[in-house]
N, C-alpha and C. Protein backbone atom coordinates (compact mmCIF):
# COMPACT_ATOMS: atom_id res chain seq x y z
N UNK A 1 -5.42 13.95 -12.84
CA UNK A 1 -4.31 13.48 -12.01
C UNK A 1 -3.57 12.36 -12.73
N UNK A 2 -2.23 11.99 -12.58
CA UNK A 2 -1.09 11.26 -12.71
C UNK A 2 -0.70 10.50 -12.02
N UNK A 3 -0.61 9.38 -12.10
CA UNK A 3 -0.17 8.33 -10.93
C UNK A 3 0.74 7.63 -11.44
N UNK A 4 2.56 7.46 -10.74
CA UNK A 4 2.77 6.99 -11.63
C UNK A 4 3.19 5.93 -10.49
N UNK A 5 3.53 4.80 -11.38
CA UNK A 5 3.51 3.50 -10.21
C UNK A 5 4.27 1.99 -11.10
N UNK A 6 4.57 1.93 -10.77
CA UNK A 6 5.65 0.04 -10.85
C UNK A 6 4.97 -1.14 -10.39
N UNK A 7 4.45 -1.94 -11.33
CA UNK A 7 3.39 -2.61 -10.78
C UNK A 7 4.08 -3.59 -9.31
N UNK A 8 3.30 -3.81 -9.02
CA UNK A 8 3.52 -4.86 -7.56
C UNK A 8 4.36 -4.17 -6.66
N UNK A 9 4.51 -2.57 -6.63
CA UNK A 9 5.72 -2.15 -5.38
C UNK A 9 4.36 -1.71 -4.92
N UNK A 10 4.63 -0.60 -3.93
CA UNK A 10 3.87 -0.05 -2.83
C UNK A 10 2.97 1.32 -3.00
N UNK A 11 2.72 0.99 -4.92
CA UNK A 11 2.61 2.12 -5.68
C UNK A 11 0.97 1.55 -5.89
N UNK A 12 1.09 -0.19 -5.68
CA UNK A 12 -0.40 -0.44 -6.03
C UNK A 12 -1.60 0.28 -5.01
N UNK A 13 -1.44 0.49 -3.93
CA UNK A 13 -1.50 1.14 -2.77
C UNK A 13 -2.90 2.63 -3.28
N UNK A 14 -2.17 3.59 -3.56
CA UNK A 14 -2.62 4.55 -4.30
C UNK A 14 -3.52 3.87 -5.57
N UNK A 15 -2.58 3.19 -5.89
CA UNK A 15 -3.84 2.75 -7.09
C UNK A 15 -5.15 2.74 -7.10
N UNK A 16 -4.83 1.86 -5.92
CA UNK A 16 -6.35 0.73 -5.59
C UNK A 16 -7.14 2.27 -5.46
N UNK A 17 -6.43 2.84 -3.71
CA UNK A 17 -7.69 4.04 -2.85
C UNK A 17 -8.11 5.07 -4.21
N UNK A 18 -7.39 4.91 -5.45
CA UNK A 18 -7.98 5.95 -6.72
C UNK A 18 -8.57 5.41 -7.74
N UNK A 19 -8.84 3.98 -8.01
CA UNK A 19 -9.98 2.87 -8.38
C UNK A 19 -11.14 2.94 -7.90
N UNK A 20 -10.89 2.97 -6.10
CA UNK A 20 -11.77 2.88 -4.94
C UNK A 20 -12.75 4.37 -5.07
N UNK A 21 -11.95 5.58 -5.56
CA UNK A 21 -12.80 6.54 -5.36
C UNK A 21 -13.53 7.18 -6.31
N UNK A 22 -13.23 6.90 -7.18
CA UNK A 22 -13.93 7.54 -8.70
C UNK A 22 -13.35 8.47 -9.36
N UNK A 23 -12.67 9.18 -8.59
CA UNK A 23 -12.18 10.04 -9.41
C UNK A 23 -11.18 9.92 -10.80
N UNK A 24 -11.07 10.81 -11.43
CA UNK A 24 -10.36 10.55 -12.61
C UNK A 24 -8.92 10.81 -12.92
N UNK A 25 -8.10 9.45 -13.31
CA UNK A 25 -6.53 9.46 -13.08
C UNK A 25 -6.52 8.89 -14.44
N UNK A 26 -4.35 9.23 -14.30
CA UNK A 26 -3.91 8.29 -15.59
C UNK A 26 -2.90 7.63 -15.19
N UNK A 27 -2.91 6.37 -15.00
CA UNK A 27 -2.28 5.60 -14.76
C UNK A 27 -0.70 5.35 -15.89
N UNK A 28 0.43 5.93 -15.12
CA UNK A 28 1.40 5.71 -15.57
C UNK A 28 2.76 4.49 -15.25
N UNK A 29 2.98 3.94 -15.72
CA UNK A 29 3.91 3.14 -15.75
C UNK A 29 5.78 3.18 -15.79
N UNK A 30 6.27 3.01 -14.28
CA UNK A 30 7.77 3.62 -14.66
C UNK A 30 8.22 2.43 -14.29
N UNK A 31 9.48 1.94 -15.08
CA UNK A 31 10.24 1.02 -15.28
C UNK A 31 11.41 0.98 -13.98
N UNK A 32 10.68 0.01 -12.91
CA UNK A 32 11.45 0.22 -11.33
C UNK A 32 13.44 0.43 -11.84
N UNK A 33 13.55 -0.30 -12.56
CA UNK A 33 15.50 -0.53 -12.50
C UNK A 33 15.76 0.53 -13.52
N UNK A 34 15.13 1.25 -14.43
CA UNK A 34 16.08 2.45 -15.25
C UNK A 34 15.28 3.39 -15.06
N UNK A 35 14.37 3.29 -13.97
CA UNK A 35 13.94 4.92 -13.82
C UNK A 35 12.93 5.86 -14.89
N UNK A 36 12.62 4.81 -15.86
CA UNK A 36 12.18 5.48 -17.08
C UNK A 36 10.40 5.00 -17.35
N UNK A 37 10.17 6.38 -18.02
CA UNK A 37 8.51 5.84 -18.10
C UNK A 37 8.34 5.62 -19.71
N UNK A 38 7.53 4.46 -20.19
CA UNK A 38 7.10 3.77 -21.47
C UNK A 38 7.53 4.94 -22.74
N UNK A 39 7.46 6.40 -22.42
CA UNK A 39 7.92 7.11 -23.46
C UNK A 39 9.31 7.65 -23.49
N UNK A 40 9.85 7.03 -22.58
CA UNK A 40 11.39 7.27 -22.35
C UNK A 40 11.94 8.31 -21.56
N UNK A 41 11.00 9.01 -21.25
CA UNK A 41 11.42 10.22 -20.14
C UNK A 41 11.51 9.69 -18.52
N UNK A 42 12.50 11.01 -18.22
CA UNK A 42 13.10 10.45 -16.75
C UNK A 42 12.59 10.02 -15.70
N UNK A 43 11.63 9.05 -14.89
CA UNK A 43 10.77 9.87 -13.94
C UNK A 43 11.62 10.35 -12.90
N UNK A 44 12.72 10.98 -12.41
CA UNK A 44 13.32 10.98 -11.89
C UNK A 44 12.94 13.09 -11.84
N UNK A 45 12.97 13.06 -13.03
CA UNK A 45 12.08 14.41 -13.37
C UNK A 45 10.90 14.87 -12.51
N UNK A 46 10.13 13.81 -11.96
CA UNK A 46 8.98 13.83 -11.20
C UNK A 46 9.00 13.73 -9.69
N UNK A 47 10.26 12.58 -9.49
CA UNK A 47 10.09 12.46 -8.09
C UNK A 47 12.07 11.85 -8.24
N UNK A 48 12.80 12.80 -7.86
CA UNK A 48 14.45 13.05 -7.81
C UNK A 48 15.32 11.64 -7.08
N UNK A 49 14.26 11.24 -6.17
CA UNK A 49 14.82 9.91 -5.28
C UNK A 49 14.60 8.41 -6.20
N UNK A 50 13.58 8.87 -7.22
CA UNK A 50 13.08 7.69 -8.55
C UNK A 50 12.77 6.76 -8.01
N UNK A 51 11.85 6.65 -6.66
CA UNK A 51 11.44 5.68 -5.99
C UNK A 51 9.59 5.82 -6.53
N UNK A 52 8.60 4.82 -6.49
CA UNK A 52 7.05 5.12 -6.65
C UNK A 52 6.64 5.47 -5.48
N UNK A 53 5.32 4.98 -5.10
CA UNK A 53 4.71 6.33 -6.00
C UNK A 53 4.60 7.59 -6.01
N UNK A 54 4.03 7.88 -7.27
CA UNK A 54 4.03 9.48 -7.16
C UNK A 54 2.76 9.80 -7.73
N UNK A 55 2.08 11.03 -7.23
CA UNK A 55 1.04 11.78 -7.51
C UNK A 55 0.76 12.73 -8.36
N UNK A 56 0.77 13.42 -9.92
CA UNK A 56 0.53 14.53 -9.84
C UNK A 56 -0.85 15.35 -10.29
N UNK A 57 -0.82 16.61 -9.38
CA UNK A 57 -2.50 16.80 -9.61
C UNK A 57 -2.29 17.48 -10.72
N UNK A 58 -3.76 17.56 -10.63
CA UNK A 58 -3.78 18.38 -12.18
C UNK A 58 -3.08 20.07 -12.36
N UNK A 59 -2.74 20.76 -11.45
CA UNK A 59 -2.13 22.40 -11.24
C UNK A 59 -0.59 22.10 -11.39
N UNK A 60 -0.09 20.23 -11.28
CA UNK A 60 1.47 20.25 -11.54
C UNK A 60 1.83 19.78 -10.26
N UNK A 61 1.31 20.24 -9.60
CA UNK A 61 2.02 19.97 -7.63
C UNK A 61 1.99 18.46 -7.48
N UNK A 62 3.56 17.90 -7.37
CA UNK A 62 3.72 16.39 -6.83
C UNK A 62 3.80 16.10 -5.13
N UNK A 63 2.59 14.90 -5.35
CA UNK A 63 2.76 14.34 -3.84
C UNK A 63 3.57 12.98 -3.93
N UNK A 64 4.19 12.71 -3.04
CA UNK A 64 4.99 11.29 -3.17
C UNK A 64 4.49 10.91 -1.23
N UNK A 65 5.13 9.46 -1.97
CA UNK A 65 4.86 8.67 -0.15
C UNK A 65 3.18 8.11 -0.30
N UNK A 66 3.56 7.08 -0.35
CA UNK A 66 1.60 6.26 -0.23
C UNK A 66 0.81 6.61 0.78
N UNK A 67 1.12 7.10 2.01
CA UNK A 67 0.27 7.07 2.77
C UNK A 67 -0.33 8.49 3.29
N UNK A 68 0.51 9.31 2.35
CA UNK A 68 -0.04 10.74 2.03
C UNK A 68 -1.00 11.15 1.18
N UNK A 69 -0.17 9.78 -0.11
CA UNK A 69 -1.51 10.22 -1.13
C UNK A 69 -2.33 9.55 -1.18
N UNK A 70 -2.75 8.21 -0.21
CA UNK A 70 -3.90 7.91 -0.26
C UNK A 70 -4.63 9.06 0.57
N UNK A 71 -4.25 9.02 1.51
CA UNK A 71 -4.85 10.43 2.71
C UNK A 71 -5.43 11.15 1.95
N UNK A 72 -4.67 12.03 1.08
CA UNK A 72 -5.47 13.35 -0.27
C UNK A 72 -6.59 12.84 -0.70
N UNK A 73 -6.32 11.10 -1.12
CA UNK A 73 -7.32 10.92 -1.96
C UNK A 73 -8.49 10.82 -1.24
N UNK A 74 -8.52 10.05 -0.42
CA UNK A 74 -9.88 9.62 0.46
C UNK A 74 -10.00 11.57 1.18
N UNK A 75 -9.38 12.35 1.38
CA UNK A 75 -10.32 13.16 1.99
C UNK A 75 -11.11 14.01 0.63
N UNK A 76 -10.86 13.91 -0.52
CA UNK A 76 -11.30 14.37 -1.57
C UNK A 76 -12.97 14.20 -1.83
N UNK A 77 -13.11 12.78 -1.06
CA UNK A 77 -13.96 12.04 -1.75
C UNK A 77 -14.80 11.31 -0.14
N UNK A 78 -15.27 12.58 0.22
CA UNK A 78 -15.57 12.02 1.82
C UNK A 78 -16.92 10.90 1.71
N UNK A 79 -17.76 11.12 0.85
CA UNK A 79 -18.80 10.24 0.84
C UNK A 79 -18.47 9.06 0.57
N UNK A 80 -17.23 8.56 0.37
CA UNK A 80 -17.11 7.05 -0.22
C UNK A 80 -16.21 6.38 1.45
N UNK A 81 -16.09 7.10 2.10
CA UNK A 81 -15.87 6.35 3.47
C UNK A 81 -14.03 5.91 3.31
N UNK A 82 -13.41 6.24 2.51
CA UNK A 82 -12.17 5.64 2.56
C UNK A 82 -11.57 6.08 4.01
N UNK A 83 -11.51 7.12 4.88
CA UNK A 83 -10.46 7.64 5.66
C UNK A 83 -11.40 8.08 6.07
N UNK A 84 -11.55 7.91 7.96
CA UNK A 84 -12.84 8.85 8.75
C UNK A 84 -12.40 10.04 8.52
N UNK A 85 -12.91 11.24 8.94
CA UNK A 85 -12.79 12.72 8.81
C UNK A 85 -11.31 13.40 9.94
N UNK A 86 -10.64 14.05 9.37
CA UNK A 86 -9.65 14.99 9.93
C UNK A 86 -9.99 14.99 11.12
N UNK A 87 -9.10 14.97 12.66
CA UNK A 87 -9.77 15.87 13.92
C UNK A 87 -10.59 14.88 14.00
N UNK A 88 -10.37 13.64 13.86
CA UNK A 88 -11.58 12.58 15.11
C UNK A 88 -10.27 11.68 15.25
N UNK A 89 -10.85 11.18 16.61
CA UNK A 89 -9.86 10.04 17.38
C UNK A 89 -9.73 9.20 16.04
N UNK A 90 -11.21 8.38 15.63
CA UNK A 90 -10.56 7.51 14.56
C UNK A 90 -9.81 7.90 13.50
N UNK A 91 -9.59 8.67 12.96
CA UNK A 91 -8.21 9.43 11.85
C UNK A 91 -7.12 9.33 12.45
N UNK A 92 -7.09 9.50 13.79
CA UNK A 92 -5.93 9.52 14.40
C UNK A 92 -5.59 7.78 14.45
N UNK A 93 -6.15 7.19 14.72
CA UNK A 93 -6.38 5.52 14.60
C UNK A 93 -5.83 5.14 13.44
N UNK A 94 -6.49 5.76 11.97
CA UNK A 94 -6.12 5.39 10.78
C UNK A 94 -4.58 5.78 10.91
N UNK A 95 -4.17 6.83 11.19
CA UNK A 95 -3.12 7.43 10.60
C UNK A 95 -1.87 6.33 11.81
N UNK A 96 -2.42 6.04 12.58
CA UNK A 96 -1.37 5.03 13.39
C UNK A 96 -1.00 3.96 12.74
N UNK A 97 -2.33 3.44 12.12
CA UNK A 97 -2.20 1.74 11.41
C UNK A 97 -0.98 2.49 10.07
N UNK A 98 -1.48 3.53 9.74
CA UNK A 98 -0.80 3.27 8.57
C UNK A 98 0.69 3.17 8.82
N UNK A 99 0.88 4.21 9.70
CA UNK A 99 2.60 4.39 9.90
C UNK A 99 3.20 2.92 10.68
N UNK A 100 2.45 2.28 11.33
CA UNK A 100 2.52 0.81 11.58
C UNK A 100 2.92 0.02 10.32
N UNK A 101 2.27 0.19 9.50
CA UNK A 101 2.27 -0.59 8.37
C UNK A 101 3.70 -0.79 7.69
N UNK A 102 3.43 1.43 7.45
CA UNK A 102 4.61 1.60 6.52
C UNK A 102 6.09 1.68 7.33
N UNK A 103 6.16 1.67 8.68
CA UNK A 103 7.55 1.46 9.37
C UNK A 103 7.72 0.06 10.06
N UNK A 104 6.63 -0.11 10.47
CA UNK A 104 7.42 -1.55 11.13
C UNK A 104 7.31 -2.74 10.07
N UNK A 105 6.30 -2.93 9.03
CA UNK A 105 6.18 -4.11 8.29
C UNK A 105 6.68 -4.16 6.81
N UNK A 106 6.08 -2.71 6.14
CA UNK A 106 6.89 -2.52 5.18
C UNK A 106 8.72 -2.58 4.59
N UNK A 107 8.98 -1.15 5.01
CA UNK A 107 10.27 -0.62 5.59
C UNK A 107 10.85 -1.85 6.36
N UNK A 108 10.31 -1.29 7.70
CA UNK A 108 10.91 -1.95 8.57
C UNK A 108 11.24 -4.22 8.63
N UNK A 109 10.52 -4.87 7.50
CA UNK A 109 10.57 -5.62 7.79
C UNK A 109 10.86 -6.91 6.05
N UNK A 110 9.45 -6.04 5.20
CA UNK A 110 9.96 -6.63 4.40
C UNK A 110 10.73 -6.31 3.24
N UNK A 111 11.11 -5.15 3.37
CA UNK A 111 12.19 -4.37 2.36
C UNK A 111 13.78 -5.18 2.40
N UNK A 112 13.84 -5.44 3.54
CA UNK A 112 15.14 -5.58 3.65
C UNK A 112 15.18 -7.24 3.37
N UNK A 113 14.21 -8.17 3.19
CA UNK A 113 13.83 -9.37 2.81
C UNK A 113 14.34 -9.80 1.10
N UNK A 114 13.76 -8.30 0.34
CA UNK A 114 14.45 -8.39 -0.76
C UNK A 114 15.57 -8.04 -1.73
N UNK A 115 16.51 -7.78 -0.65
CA UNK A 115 17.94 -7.26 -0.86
C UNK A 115 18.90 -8.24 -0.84
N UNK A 116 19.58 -8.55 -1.63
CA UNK A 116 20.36 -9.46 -1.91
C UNK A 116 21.33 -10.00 -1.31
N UNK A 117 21.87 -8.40 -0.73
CA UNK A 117 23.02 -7.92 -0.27
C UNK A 117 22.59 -8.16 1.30
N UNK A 118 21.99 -8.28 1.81
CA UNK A 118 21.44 -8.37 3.00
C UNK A 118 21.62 -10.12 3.26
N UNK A 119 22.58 -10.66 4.28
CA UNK A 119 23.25 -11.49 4.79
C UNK A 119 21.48 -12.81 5.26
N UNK A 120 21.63 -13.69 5.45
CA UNK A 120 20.72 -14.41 5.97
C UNK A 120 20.36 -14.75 6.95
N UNK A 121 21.63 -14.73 8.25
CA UNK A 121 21.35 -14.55 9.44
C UNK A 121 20.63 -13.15 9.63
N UNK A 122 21.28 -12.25 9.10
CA UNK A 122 20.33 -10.39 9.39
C UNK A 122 18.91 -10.93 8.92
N UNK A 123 18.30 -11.38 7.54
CA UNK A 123 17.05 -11.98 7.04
C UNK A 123 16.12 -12.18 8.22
N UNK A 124 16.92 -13.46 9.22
CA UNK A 124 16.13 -14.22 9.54
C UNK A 124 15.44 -13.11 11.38
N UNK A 125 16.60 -11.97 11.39
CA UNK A 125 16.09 -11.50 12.10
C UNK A 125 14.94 -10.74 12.08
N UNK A 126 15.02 -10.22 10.83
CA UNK A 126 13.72 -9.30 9.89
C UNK A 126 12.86 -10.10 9.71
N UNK A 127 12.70 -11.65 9.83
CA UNK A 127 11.94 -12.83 9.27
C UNK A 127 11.28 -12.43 11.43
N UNK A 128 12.18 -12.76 12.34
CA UNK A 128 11.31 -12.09 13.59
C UNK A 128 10.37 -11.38 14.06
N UNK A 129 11.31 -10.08 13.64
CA UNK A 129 10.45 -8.98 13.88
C UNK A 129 8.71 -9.21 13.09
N UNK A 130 8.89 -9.00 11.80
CA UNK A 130 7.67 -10.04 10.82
C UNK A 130 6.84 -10.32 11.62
N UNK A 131 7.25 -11.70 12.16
CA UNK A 131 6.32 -12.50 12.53
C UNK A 131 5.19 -11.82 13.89
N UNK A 132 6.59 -10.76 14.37
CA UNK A 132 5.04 -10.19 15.57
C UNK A 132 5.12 -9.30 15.29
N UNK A 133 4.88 -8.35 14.52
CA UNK A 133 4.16 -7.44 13.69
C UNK A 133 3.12 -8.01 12.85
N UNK A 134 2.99 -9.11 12.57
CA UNK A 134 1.85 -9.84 12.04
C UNK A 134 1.33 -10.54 13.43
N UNK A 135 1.62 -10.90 14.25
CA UNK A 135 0.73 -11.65 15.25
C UNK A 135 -0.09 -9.75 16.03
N UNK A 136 0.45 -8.70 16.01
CA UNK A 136 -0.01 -7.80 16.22
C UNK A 136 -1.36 -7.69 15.33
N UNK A 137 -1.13 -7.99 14.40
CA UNK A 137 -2.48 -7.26 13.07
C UNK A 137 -3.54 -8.66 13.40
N UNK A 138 -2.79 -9.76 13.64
CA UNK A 138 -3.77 -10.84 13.82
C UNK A 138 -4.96 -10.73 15.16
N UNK A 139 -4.61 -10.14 15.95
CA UNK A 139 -4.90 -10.12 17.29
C UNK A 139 -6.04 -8.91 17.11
N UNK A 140 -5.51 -7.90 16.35
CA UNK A 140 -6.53 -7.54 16.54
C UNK A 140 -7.65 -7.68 15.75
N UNK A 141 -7.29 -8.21 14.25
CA UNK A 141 -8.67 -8.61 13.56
C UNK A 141 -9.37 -9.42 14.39
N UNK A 142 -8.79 -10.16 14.83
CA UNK A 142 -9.70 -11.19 15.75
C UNK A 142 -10.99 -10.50 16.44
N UNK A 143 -10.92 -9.48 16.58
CA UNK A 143 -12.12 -8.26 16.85
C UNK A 143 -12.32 -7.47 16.55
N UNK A 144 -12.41 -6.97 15.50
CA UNK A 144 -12.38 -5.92 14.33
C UNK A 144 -12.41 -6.67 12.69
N UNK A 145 -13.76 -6.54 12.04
CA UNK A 145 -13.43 -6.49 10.88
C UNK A 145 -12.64 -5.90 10.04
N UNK A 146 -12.23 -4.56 10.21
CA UNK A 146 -11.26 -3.85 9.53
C UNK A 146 -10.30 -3.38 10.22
N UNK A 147 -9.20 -2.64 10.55
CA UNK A 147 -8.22 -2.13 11.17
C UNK A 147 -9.27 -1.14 11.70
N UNK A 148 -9.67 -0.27 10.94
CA UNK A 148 -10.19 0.83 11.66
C UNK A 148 -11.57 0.52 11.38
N UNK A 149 -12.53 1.04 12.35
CA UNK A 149 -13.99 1.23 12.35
C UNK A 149 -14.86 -0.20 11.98
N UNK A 150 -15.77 0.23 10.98
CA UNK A 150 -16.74 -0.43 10.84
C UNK A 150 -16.28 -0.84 9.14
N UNK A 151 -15.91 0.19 8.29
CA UNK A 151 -15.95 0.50 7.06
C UNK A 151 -14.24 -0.21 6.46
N UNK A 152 -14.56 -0.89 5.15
CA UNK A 152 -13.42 -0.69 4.53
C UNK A 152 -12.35 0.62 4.20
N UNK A 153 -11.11 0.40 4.67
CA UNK A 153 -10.37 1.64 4.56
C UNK A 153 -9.09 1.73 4.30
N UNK A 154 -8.46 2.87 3.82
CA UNK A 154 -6.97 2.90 3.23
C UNK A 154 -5.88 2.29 3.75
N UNK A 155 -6.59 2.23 5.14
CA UNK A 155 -5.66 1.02 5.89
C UNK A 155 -5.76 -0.30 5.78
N UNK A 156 -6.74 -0.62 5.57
CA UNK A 156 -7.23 -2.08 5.17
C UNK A 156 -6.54 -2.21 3.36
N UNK A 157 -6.77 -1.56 2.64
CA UNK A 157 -6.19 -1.49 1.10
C UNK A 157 -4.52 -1.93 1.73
N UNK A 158 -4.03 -1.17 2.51
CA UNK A 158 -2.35 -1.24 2.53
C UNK A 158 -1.89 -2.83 2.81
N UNK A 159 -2.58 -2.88 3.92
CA UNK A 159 -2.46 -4.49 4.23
C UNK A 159 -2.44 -5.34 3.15
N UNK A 160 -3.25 -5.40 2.62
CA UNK A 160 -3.29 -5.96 1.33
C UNK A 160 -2.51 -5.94 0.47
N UNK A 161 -2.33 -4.91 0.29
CA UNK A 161 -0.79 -4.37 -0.67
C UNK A 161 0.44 -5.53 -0.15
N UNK A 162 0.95 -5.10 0.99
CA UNK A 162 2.14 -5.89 1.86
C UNK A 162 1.81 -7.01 1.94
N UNK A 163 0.79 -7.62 2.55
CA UNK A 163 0.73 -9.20 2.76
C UNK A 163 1.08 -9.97 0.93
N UNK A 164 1.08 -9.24 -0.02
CA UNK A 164 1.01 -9.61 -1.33
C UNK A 164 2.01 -10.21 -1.73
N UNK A 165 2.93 -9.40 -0.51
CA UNK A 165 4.51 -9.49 -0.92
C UNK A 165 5.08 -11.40 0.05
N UNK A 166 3.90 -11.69 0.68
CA UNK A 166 4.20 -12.93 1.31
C UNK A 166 4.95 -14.05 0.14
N UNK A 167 4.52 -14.22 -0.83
CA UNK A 167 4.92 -15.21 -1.69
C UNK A 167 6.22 -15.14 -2.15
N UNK A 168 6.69 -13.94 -2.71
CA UNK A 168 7.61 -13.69 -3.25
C UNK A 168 9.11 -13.49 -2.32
N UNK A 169 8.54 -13.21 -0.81
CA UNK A 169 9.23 -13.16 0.48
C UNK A 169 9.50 -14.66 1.11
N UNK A 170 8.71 -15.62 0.84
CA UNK A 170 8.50 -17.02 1.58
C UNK A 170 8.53 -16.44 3.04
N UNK A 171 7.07 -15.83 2.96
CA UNK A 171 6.50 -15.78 4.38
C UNK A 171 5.49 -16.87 4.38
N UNK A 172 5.21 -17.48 5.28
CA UNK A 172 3.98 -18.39 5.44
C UNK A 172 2.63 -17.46 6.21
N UNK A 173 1.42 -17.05 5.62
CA UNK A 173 0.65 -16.28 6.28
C UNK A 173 -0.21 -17.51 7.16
N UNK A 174 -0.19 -18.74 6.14
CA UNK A 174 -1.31 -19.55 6.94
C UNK A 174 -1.49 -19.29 8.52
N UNK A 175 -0.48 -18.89 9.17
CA UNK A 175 -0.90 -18.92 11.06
C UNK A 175 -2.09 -18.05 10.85
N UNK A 176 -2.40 -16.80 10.28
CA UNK A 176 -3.04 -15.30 10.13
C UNK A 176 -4.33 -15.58 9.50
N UNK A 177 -5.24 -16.68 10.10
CA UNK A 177 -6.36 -16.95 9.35
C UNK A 177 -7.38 -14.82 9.14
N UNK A 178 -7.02 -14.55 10.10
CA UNK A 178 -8.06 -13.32 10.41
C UNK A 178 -7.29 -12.16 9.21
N UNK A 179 -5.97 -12.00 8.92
CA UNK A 179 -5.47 -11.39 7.62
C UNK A 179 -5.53 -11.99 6.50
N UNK A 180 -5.63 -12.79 6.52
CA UNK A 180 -6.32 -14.08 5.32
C UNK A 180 -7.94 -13.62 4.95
N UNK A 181 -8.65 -13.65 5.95
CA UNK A 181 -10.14 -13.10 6.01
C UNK A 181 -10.57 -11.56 5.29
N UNK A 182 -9.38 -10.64 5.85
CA UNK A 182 -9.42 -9.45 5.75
C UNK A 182 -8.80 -9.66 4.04
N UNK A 183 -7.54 -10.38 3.39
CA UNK A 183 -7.08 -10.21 2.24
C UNK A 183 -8.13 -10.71 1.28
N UNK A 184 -9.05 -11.56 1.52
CA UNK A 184 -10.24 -12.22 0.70
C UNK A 184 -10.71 -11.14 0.66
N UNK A 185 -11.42 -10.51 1.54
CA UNK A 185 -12.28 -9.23 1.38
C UNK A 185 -12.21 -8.33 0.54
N UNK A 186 -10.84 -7.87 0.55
CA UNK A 186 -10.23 -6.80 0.20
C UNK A 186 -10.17 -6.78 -1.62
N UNK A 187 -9.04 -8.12 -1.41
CA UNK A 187 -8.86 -8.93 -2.88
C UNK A 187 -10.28 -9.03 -4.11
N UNK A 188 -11.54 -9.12 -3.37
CA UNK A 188 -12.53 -9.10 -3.87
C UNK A 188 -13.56 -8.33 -4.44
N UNK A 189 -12.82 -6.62 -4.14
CA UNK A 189 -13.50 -5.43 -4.24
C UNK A 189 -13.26 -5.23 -5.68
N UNK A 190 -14.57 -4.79 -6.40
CA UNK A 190 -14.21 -4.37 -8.26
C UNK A 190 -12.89 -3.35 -8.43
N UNK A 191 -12.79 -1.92 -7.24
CA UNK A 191 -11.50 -1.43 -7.42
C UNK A 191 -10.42 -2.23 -7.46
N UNK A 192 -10.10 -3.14 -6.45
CA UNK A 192 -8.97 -3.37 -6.38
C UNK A 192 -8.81 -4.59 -7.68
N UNK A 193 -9.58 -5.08 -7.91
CA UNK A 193 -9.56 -6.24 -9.07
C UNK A 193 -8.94 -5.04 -10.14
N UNK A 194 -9.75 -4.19 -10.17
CA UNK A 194 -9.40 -3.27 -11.97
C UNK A 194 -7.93 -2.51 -11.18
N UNK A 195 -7.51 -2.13 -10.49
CA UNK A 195 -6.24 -1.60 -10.48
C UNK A 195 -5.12 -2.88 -10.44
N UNK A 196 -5.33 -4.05 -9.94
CA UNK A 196 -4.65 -5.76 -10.06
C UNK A 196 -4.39 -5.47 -11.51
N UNK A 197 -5.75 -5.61 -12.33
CA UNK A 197 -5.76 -5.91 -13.78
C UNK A 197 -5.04 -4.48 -14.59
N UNK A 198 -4.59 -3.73 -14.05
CA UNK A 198 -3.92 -2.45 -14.91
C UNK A 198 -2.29 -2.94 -15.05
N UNK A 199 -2.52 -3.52 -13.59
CA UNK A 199 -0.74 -3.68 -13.32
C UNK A 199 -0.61 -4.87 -13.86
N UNK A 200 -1.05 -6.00 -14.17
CA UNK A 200 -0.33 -7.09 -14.93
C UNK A 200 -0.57 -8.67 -14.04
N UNK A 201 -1.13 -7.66 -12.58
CA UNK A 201 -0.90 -8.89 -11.46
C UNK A 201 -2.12 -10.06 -11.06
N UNK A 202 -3.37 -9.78 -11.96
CA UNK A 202 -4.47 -11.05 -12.56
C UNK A 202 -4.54 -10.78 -13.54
């Protein structure tokens, strides 16, 4: 498999859950502003919108969208606990957090944080929304070690991913001691350290 990914976008994501699982990838590198990968070819060739990440398996077939291809990955690899099993309430759980993640906090909140073009009064409304979409995730760690279940999971990896983007956003997480708790955790796993250390970002 092929992964190709821009370090620090939403490509680390996939990374990590394919660090996390063992299986065997090649970590590719595309240049976010010209679209181009280290040997000069298009990735645009791979995925037409030239946004990360992208997947490809080994038969050629591209998956794009993070929260698909972590999904592939963790059901690949059921003994390592990434994603409960297809057809149980908790999958259905996982698959909520994620689209939580990726529409209201991602997308929905801090994308538009780093657009230039995007006015500062509009900012500060996206700087709103933010803040309780994070008092949401806070509330519930407060009783739950992980988003879902018992087990570290692809939903827990994503969080991580996004809250990353706090610094570079001038979000203040300090209120979020319990996503703070959960980002130590996370931050601390040998996968996610060796996919950090691929991308440039320890």
């Amino acid at each position: 498999m092929k992964l190709f990914y821009s370090p620090g976008t939403s490509s680390l994501l996939p990374h990590i859950v394919l660090s996390e699982s063992g299986l065997a990838f090649e970590a590719i590198r595309v240049d976010e502003h010209t679209k181009t990968l280290d040997n000069g070819d298009d990735y645009r060739t791979i995925n037409p919108l030239g946004y990360v990440p992208a997947l490809q398996l080994d038969d050629g077939t591209i998956l794009t969208e993070a929260v698909s291809i972590v999904q592939y990955i963790a059901d690949k690899v059921p003994a390592k606990r990434l994603a409960p099993p297809n057809g149980t309430i908790e999958r259905a759980k996982l698959q909520s957090w994620l689209n939580f993640l990726s529409a209201e906090v991602h997308v929905g909140c801090f994308c538009p944080l780093f657009h230039t073009e995007v006015p500062d009064p509009v900012k500060a409304t996206f700087r709103e929304r933010l803040t309780s979409r994070l008092v949401h995730v806070e509330h519930h760690l407060a009783r739950a070690e992980h988003l879902v279940g018992t087990d570290f999971s692809v939903a827990d990896a994503y969080l991580f991913v996004v809250s990353n983007w706090a610094r570079p956003a001038n979000v203040d997480f300090s209120p979020y001691p319990n996503i703070l708790r959960l980002r130590r955790s996370v931050g601390a796993r040998p996968a996610v350290q060796a996919a950090m250390r691929t991308e440039g970002l320890i």
